[in-house]
C-alpha atoms as a PDB file:
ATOM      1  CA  UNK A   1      49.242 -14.987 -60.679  1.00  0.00           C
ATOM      2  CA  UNK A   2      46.696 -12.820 -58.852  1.00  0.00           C
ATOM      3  CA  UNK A   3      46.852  -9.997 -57.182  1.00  0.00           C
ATOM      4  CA  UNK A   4      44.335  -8.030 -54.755  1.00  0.00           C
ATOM      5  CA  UNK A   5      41.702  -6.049 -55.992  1.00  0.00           C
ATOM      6  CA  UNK A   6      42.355  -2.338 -55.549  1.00  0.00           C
ATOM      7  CA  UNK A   7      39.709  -0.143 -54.267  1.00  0.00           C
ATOM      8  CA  UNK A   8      38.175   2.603 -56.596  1.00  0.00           C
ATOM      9  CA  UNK A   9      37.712   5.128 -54.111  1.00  0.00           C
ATOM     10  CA  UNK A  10      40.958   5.717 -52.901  1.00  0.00           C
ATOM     11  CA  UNK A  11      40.456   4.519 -49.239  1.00  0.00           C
ATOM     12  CA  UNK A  12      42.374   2.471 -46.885  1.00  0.00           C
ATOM     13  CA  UNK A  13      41.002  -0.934 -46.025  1.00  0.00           C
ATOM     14  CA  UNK A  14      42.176  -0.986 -42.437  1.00  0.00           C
ATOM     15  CA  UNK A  15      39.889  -1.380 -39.508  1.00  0.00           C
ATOM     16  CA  UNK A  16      40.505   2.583 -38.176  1.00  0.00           C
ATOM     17  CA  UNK A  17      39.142   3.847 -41.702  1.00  0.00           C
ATOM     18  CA  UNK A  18      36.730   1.111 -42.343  1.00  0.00           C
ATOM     19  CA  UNK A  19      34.314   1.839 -39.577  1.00  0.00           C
ATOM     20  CA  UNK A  20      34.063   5.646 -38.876  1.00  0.00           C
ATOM     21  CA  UNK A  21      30.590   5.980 -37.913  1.00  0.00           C
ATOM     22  CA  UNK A  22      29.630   8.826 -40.494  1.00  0.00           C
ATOM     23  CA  UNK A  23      26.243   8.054 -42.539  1.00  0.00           C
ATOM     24  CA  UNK A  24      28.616   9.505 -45.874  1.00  0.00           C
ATOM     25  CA  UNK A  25      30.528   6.499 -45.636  1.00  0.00           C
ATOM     26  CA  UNK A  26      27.676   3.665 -45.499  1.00  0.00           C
ATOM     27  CA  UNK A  27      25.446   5.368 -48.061  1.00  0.00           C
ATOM     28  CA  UNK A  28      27.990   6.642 -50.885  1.00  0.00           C
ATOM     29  CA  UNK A  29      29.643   4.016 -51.829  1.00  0.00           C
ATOM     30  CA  UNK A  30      32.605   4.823 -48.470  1.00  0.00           C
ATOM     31  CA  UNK A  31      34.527   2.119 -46.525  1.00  0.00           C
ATOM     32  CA  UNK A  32      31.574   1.905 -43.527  1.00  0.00           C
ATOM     33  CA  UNK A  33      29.177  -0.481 -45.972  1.00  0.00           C
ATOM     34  CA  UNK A  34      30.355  -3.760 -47.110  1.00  0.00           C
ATOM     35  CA  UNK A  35      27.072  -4.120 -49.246  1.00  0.00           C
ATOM     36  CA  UNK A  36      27.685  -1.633 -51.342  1.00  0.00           C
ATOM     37  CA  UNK A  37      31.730  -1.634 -52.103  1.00  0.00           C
ATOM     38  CA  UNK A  38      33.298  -5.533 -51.295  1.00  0.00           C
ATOM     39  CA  UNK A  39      29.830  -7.403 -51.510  1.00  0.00           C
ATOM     40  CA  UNK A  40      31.260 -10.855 -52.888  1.00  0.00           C
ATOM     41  CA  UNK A  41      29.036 -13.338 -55.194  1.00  0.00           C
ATOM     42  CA  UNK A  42      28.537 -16.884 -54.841  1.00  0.00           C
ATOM     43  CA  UNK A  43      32.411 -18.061 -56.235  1.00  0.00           C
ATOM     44  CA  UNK A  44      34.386 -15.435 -54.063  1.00  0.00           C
ATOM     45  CA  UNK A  45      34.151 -12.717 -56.873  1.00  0.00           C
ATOM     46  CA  UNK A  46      34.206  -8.859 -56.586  1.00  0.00           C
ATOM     47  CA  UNK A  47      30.715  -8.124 -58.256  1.00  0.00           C
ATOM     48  CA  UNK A  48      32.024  -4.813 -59.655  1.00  0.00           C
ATOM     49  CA  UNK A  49      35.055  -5.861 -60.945  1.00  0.00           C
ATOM     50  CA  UNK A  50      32.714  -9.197 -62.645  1.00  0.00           C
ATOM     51  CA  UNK A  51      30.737  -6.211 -64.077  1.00  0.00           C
ATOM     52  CA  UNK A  52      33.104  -3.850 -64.991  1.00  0.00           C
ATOM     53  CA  UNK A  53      30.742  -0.781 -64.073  1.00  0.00           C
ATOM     54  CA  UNK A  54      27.838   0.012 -61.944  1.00  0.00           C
ATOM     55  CA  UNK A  55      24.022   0.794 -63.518  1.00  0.00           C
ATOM     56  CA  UNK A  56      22.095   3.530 -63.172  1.00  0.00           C
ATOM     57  CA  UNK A  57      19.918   1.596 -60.433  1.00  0.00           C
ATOM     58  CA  UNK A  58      23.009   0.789 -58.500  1.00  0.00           C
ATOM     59  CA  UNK A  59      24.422   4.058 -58.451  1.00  0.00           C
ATOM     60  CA  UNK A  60      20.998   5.271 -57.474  1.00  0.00           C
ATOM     61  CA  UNK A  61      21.246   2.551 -54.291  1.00  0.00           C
ATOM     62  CA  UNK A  62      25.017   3.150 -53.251  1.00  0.00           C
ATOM     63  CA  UNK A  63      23.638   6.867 -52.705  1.00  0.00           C
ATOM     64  CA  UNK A  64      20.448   6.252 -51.470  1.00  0.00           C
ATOM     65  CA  UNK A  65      21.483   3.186 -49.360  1.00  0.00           C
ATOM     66  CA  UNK A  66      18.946   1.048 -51.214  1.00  0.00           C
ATOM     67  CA  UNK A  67      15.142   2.038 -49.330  1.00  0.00           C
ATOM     68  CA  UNK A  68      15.394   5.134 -50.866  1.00  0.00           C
ATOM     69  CA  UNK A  69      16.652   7.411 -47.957  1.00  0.00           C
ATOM     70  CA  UNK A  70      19.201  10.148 -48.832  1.00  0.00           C
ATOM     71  CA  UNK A  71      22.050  10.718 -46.804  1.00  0.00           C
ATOM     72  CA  UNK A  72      20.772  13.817 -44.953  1.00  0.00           C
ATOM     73  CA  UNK A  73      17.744  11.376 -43.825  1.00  0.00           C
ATOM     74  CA  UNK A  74      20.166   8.721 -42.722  1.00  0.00           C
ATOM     75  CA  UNK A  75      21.505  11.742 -40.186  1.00  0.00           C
ATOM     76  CA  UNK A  76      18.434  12.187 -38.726  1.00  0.00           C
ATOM     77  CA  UNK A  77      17.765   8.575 -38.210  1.00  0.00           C
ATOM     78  CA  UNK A  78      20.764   7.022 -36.653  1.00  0.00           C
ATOM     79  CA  UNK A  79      20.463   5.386 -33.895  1.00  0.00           C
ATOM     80  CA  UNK A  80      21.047   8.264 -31.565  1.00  0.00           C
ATOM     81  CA  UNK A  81      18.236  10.417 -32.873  1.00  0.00           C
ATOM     82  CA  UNK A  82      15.940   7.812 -33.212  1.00  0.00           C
ATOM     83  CA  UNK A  83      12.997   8.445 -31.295  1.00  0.00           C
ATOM     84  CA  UNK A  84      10.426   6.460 -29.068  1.00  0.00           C
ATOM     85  CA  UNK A  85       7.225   6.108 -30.903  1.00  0.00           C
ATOM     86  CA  UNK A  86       4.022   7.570 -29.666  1.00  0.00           C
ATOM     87  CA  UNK A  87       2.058   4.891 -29.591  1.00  0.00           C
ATOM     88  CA  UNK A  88      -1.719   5.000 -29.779  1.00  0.00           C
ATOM     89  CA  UNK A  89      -3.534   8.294 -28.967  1.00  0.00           C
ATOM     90  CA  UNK A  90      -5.857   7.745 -25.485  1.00  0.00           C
ATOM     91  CA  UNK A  91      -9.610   7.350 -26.008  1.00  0.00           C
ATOM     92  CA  UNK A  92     -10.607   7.289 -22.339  1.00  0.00           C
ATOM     93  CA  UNK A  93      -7.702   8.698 -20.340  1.00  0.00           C
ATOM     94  CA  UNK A  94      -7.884  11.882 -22.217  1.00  0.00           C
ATOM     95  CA  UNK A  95      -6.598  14.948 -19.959  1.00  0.00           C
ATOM     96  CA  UNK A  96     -10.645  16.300 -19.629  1.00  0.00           C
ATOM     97  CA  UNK A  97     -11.577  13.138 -17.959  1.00  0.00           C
ATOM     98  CA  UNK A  98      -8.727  13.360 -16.093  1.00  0.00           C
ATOM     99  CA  UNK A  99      -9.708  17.095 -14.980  1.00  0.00           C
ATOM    100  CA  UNK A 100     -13.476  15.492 -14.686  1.00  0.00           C
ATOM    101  CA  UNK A 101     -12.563  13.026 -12.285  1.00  0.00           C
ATOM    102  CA  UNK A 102     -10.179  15.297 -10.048  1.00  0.00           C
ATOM    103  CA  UNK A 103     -13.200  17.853  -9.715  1.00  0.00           C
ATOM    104  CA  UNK A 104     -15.279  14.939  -8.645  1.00  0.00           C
ATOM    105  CA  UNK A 105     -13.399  13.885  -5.541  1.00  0.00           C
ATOM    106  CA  UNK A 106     -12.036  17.001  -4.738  1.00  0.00           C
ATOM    107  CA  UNK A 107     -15.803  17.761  -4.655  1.00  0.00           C
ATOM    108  CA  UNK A 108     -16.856  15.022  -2.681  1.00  0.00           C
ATOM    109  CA  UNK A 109     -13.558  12.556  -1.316  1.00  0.00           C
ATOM    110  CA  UNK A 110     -15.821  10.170   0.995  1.00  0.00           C
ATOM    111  CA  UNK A 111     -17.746   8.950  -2.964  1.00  0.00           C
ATOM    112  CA  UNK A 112     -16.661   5.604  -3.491  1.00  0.00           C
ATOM    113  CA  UNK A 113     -15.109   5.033  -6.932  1.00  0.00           C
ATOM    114  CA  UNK A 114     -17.717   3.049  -8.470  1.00  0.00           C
ATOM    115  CA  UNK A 115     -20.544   5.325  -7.794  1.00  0.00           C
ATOM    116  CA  UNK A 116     -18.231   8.571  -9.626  1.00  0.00           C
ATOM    117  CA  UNK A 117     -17.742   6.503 -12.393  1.00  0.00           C
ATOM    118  CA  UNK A 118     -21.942   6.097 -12.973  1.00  0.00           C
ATOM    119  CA  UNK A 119     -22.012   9.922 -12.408  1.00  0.00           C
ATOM    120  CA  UNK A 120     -18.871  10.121 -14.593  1.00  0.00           C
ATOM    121  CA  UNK A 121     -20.305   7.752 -17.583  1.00  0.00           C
ATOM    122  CA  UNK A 122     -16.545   6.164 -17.251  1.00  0.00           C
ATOM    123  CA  UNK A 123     -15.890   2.612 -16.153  1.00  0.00           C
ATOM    124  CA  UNK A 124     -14.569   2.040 -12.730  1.00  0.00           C
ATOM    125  CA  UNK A 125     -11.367   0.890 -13.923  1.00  0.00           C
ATOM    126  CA  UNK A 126     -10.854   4.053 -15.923  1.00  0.00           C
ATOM    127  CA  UNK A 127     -11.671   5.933 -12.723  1.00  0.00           C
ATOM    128  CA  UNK A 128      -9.590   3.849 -10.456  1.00  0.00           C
ATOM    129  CA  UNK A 129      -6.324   3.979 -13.224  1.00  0.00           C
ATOM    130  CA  UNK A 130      -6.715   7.497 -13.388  1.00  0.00           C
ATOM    131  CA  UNK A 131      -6.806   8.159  -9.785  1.00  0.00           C
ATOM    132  CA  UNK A 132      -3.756   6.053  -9.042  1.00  0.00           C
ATOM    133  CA  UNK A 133      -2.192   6.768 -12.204  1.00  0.00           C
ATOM    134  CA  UNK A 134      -2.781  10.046 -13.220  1.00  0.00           C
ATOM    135  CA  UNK A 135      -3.861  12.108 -10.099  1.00  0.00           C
ATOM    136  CA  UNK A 136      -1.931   9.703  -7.466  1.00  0.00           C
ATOM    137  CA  UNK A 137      -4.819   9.909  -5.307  1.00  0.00           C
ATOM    138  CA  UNK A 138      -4.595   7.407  -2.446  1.00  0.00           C
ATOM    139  CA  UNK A 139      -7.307   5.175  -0.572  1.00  0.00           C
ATOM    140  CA  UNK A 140      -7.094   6.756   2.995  1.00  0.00           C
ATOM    141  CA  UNK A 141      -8.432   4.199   5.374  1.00  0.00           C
ATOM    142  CA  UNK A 142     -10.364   5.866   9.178  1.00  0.00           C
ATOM    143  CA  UNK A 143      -8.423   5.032  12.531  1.00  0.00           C
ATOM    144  CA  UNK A 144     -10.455   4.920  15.614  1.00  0.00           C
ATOM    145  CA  UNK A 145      -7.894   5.849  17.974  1.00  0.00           C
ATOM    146  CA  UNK A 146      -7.406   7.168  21.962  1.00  0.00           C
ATOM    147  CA  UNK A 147      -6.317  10.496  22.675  1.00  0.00           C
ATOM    148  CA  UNK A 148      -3.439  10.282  24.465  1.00  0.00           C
ATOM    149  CA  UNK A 149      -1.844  13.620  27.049  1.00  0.00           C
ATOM    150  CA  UNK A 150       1.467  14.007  27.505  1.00  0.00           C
ATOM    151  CA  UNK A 151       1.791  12.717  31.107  1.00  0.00           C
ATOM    152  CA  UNK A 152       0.678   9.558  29.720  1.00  0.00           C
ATOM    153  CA  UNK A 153       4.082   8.579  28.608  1.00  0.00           C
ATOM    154  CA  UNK A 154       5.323   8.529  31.893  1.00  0.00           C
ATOM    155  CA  UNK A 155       2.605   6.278  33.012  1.00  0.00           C
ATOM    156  CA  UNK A 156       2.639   4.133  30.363  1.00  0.00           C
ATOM    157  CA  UNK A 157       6.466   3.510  30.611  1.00  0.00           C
ATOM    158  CA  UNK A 158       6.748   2.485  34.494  1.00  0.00           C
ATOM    159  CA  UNK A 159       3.648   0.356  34.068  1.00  0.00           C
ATOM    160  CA  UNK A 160       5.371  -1.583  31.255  1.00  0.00           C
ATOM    161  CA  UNK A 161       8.793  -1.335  33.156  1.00  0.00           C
ATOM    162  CA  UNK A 162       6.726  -3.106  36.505  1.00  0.00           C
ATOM    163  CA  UNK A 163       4.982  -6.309  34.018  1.00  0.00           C
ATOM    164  CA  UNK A 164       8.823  -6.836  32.731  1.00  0.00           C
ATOM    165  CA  UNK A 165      10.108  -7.313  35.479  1.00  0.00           C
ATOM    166  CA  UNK A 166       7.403  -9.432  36.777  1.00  0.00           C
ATOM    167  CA  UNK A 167       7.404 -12.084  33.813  1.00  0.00           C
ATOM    168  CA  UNK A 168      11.294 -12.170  34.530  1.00  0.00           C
ATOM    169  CA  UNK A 169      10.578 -13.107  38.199  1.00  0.00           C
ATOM    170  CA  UNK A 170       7.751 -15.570  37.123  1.00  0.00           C
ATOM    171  CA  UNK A 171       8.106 -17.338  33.770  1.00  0.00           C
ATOM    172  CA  UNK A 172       4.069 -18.662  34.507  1.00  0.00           C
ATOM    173  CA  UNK A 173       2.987 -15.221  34.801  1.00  0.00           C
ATOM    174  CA  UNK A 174       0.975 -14.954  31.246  1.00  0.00           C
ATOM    175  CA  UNK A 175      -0.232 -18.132  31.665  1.00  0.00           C
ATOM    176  CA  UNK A 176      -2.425 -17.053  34.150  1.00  0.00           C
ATOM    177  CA  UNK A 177      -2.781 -13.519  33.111  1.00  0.00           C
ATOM    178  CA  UNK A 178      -6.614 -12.257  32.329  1.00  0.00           C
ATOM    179  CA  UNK A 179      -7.031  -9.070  29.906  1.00  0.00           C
ATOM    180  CA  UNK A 180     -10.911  -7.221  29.730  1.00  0.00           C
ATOM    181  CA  UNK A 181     -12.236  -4.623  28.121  1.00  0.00           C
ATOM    182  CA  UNK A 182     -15.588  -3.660  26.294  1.00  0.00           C
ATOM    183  CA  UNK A 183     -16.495  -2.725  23.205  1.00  0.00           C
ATOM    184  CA  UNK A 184     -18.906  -0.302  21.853  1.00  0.00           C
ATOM    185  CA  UNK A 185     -20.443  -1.833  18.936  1.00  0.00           C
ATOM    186  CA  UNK A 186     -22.811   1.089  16.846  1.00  0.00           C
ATOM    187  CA  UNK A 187     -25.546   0.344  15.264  1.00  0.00           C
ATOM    188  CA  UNK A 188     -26.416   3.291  13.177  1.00  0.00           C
ATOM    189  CA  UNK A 189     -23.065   2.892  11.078  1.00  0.00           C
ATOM    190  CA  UNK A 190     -21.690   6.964  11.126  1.00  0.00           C
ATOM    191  CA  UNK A 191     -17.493   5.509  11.840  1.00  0.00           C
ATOM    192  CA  UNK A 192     -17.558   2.326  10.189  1.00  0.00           C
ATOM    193  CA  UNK A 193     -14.175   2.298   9.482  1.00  0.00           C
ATOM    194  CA  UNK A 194     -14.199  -1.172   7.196  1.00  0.00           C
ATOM    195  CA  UNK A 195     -16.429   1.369   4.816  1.00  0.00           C
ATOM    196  CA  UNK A 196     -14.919   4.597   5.009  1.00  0.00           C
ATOM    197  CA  UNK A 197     -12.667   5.651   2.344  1.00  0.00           C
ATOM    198  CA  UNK A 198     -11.221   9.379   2.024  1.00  0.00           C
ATOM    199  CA  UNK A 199      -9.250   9.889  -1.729  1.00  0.00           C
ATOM    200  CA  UNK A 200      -7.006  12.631  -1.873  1.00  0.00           C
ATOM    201  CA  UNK A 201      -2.643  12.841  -2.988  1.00  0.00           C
ATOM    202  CA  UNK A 202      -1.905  12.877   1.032  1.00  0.00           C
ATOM    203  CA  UNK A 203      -3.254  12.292   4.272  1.00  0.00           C
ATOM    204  CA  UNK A 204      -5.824  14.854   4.993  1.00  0.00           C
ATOM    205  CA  UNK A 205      -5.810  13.819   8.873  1.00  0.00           C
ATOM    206  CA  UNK A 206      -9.571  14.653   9.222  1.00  0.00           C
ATOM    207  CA  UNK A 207     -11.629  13.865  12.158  1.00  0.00           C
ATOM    208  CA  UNK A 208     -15.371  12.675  11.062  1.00  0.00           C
ATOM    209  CA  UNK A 209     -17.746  13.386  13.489  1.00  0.00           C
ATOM    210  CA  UNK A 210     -20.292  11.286  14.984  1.00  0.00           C
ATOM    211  CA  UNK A 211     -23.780  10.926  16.616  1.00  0.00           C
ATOM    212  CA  UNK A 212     -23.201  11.370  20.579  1.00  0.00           C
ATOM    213  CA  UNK A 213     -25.708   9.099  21.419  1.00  0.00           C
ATOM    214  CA  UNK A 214     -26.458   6.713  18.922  1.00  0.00           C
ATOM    215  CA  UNK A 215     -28.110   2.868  19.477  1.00  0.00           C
ATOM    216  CA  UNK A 216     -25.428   0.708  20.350  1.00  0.00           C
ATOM    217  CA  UNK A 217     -24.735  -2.749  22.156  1.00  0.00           C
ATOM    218  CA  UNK A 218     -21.767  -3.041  24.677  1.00  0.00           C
ATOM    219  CA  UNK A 219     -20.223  -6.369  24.978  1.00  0.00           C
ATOM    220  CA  UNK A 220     -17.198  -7.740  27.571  1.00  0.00           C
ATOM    221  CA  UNK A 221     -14.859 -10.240  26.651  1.00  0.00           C
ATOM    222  CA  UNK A 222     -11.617 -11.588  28.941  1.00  0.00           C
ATOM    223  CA  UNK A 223      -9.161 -12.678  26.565  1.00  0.00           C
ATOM    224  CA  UNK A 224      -6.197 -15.447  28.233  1.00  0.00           C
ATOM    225  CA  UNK A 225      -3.746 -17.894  27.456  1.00  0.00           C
ATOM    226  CA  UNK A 226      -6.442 -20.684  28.680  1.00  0.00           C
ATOM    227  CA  UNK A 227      -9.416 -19.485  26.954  1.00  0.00           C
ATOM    228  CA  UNK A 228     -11.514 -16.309  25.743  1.00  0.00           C
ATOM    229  CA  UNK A 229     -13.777 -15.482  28.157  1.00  0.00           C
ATOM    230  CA  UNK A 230     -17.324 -14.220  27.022  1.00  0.00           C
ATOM    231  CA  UNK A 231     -19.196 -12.989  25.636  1.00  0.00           C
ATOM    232  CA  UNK A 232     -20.874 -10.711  28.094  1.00  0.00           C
ATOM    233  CA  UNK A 233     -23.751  -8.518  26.553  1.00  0.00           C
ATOM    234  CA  UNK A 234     -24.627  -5.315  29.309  1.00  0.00           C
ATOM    235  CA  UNK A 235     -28.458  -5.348  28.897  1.00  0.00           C
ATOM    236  CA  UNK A 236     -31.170  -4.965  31.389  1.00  0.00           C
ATOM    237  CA  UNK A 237     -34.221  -6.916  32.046  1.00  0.00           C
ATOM    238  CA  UNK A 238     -35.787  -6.258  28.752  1.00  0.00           C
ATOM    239  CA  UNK A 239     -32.745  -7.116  26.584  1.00  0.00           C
ATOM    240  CA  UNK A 240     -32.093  -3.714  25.663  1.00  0.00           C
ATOM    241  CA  UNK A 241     -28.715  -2.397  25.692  1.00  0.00           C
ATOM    242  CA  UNK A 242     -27.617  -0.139  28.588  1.00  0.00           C
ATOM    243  CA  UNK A 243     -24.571   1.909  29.688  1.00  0.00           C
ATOM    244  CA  UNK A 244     -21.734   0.015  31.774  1.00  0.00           C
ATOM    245  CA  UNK A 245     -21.767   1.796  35.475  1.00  0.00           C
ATOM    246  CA  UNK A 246     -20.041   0.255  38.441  1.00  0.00           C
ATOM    247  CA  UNK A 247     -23.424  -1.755  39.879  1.00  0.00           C
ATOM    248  CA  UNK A 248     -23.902  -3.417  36.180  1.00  0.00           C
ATOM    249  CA  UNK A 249     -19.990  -3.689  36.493  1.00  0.00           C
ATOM    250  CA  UNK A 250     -20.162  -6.009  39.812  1.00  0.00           C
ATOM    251  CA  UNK A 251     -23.040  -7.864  37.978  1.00  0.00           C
ATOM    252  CA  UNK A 252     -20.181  -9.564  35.874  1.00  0.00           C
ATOM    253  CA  UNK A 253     -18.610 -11.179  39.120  1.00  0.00           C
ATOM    254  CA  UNK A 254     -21.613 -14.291  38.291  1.00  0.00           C
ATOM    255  CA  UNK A 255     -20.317 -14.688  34.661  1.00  0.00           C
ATOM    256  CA  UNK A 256     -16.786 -14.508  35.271  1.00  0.00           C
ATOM    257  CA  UNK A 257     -16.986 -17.071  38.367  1.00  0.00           C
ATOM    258  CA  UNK A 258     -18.990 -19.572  36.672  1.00  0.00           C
ATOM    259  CA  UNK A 259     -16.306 -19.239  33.471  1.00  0.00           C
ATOM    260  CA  UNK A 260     -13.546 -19.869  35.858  1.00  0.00           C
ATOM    261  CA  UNK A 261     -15.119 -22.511  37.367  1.00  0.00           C
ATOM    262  CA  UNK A 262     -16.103 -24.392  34.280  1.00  0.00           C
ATOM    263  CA  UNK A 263     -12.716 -24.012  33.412  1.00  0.00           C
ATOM    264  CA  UNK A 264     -11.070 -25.406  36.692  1.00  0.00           C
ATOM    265  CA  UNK A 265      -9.083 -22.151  36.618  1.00  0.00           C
ATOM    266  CA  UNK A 266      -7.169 -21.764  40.026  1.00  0.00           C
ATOM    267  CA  UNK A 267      -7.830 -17.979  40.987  1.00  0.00           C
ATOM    268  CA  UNK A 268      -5.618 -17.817  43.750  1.00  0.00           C
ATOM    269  CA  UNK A 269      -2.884 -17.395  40.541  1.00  0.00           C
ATOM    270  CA  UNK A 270      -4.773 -15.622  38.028  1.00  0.00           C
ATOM    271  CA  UNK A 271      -3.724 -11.813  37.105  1.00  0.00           C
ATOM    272  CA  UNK A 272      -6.825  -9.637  36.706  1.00  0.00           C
ATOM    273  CA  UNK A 273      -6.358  -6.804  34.453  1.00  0.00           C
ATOM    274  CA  UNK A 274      -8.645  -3.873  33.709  1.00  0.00           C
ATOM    275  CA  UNK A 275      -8.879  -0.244  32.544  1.00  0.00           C
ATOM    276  CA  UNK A 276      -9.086   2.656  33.946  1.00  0.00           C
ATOM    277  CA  UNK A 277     -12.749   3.761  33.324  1.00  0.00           C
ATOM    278  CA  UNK A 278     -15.165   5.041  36.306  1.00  0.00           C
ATOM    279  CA  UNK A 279     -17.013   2.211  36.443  1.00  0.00           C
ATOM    280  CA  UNK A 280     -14.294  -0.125  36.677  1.00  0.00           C
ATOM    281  CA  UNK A 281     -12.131   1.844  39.178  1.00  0.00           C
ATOM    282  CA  UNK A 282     -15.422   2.676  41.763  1.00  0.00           C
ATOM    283  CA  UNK A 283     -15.204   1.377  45.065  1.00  0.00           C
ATOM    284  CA  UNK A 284     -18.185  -1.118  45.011  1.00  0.00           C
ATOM    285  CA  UNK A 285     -16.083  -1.919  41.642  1.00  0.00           C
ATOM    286  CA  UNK A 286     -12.704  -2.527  43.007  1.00  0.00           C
ATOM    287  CA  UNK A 287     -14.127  -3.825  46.223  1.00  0.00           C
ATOM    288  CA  UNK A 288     -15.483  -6.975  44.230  1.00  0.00           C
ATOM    289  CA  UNK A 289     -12.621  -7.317  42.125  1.00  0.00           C
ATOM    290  CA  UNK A 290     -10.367  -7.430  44.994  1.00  0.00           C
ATOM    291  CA  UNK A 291     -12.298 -10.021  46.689  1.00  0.00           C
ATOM    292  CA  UNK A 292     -12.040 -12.559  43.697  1.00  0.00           C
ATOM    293  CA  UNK A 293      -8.020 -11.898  42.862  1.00  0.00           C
ATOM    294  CA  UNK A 294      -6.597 -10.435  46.044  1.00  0.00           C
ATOM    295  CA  UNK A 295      -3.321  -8.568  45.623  1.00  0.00           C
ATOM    296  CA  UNK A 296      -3.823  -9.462  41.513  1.00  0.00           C
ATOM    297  CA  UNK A 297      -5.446  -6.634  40.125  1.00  0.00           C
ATOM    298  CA  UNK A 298      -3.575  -4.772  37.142  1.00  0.00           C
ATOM    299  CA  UNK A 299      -5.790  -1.237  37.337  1.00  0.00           C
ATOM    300  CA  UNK A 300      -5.479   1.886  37.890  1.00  0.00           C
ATOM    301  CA  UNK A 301      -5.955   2.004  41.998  1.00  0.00           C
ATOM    302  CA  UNK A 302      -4.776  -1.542  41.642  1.00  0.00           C
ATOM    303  CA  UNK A 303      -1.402  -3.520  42.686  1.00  0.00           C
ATOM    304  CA  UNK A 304      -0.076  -2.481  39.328  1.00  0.00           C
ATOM    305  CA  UNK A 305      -0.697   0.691  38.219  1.00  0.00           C
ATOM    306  CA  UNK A 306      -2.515   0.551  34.741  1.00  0.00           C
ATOM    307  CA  UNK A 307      -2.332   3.687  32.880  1.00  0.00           C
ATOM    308  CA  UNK A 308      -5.724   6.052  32.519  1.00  0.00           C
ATOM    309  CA  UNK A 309      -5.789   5.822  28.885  1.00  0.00           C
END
């Protein structure tokens, strides 16, 4: 008849005692390490009780835990002390080129990236990484924007309030609604904002300043739900470009009646909108305007107010 085997060490076999979580237990010979105390053999056998007593090598292992670590070392590594490993040093991110770089566009923010990084000797990958990265500088991108007062709000609100109410009363009323405005394009390239780019860790709000009076060309365009009207180049005689006033204002009457005309545009229905600019909002100016969309003119001095700005 058999009986279970007994253990040596005096310990209970139950689960509470078997796993206690102390490094003693799985590395001297204790209840927490199956290899070491109730590791069977191929027919079901207890190998120490097969062998009657442990060798010196064995002995060695049960204390050890087998790779050679002792128990205090088996503290220090459990699994709650166990550290994230450093990983490989940096070779090109070090923190001087990181201090090289922030100099650099603290020196000079408007340098692209790529031409720091030939002044740098660094790739511009390395100088882009560390700039987002490292420094978490941001690409700040120029804004060509109106200045607006504060009576403008008021303005601005009624005239919006007054073009609500009139696309509720006529459905049609964008369908035959005509927006202009010109455009200033420069030539000498001081506020190109597709270029500019100003690098710092927040918005530095800066306003660049520009050439007063610089070569430019100023072009008109009419933009509508039946077509885009223009382009319309202001130039004199010569082809040069010249300033818009109100008697090179009237001058577009020509244009825009020939456009409407090709277009078989009925102007008794069409909306005329405009800004509020001298030249637009002269007499001789408004006088011609009215005569091609009577009681349809969205301008300042017009049937609906447009707001100065």
């Amino acid at each position: 008849m058999l009986r279970p085997l007994e253990r040596r060490d005096g310990h209970d076999d139950t689960p509470r005692s078997r796993w206690n979580g102390a490094p003693e237990a799985m590395y001297s010979g204790g209840p927490g390490t199956p290899l070491a105390s109730t590791r069977r053999g191929r027919h079901g056998t207890d190998d120490e009780a097969r062998t009657g007593e442990m060798s010196e090598a064995e002995e060695t292992s049960r204390v050890t835990g087998g790779d050679g670590r002792s128990v205090e070392q088996a503290k220090r590594t459990t699994a709650s002390n166990v550290n994230k490993p450093p990983g490989r040093p940096r070779t090109v991110r070090t923190p001087e080129n990181v201090r090289r770089v922030a100099h650099a566009f603290q020196r000079n923010p408007q340098r692209s990236a790529r031409r720091h990084s030939i002044a740098l000797h660094l790739t511009p990958r390395t100088v882009r990484r560390i700039l987002h990265e490292d420094l978490k500088f941001h690409p700040f991108k120029i804004q060509v924007v109106q200045q607006l007062l504060p009576r403008d709000l008021k303005q601005r609100s009624e005239c919006c309030r007054k073009l609500l109410q009139m696309i509720e009363k006529t459905p049609q009323f964008l369908d035959h609604l005509i927006m202009s405005d010109e455009v200033h394009f420069h030539l000498n390239g001081n506020a190109n904002k597709h270029n500019f780019r100003y690098r710092a860790a927040e918005n530095p709000y800066m306003l660049p300043q520009k050439q007063l009076h610089c070569e430019k060309v100023t072009v008109w365009c009419g933009v509508s739900a039946f077509e885009v009207l223009g382009s319309y180049f202001f130039e004199n005689a010569t082809g040069q470009s010249v300033t818009v006033t109100s008697d090179r204002y009237v001058l577009l009457r020509e244009f825009l009646n020939d456009e409407l005309c090709r277009l078989r545009v009925d102007t008794r229905l069409v909306w005329f909108q405009q800004d509020g600019t001298t030249a637009h909002t002269a007499q001789n100016s408004m006088a011609v305007v009215r005569g091609m969309f009577p009681q349809h003119i969205i301008s300042r001095f017009g049937d609906v107010e447009w707001h100065p700005r």
